[in-house]
Protein backbone atom coordinates (compact mmCIF):
# COMPACT_ATOMS: atom_id res chain seq x y z
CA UNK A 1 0.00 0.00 0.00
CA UNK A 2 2.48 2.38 0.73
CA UNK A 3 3.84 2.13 -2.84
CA UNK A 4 1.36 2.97 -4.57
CA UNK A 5 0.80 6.60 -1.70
CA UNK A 6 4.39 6.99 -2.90
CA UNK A 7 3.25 6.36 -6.57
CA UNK A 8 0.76 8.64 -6.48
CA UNK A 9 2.60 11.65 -4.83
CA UNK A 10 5.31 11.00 -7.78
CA UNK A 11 2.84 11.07 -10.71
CA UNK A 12 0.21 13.04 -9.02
CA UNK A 13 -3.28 12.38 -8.82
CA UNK A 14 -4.37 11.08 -12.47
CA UNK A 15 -7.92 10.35 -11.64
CA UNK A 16 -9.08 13.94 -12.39
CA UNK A 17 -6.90 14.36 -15.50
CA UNK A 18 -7.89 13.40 -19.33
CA UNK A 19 -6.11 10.14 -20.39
CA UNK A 20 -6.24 11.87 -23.86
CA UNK A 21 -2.84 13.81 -24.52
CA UNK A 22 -2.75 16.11 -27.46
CA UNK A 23 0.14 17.34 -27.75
CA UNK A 24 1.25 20.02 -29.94
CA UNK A 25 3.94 18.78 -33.60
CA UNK A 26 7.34 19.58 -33.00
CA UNK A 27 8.05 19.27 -36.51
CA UNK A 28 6.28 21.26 -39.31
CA UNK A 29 4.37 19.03 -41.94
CA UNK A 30 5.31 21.16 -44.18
CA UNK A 31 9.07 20.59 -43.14
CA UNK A 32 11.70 19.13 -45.66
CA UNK A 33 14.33 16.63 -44.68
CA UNK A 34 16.72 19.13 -46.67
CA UNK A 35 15.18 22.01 -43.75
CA UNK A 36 15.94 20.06 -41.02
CA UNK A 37 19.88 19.04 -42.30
CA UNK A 38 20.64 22.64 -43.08
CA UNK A 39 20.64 23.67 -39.31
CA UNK A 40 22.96 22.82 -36.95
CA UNK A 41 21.10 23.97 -33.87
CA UNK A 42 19.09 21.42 -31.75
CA UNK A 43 15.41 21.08 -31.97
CA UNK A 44 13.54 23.43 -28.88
CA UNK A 45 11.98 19.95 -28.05
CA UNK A 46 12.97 16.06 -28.07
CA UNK A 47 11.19 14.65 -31.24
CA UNK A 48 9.84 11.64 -30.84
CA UNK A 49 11.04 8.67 -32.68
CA UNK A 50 7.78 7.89 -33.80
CA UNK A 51 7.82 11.56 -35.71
CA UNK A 52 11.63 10.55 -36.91
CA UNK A 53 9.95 7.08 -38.07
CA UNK A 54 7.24 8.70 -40.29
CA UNK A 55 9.10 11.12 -41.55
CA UNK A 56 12.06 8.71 -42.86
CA UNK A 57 9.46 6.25 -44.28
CA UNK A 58 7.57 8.93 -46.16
CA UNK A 59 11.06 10.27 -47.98
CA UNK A 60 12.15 6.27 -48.44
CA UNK A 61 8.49 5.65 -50.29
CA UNK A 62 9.14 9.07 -51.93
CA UNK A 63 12.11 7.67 -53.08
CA UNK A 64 11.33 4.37 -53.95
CA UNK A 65 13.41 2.76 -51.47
CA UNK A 66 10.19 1.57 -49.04
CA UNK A 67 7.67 -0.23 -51.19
């Protein structure tokens, strides 16, 4: 019992929250994988593999390397 008190003063009390997060694109649709190789300064955020993921598969089809 006392592990999940401890738990719950760590994540906070979830019961009240959504369990939907939205949370806002770090990346542009609209952005090129030529825009995001001609900076060398680090994204404001972490992206998400998931993000990295799509975005390499949708250049690879684009390519015709991913069929």
């Amino acid at each position: 019992m006392a592990w999940h008190e401890m738990r719950r003063d760590w994540v906070g009390d979830r019961s009240q929250k959504s369990h939907t997060k939205f949370r806002r694109p770090i990346l542009s649709w609209t952005t090129s994988f030529e825009d995001l190789l001609s900076t060398g300064e680090p994204f404001p955020e972490s992206i998400p593999l998931t993000d990295v993921m799509d975005l390499l598969v949708d250049i690879w089809v684009e390519e015709g390397f991913y069929n």
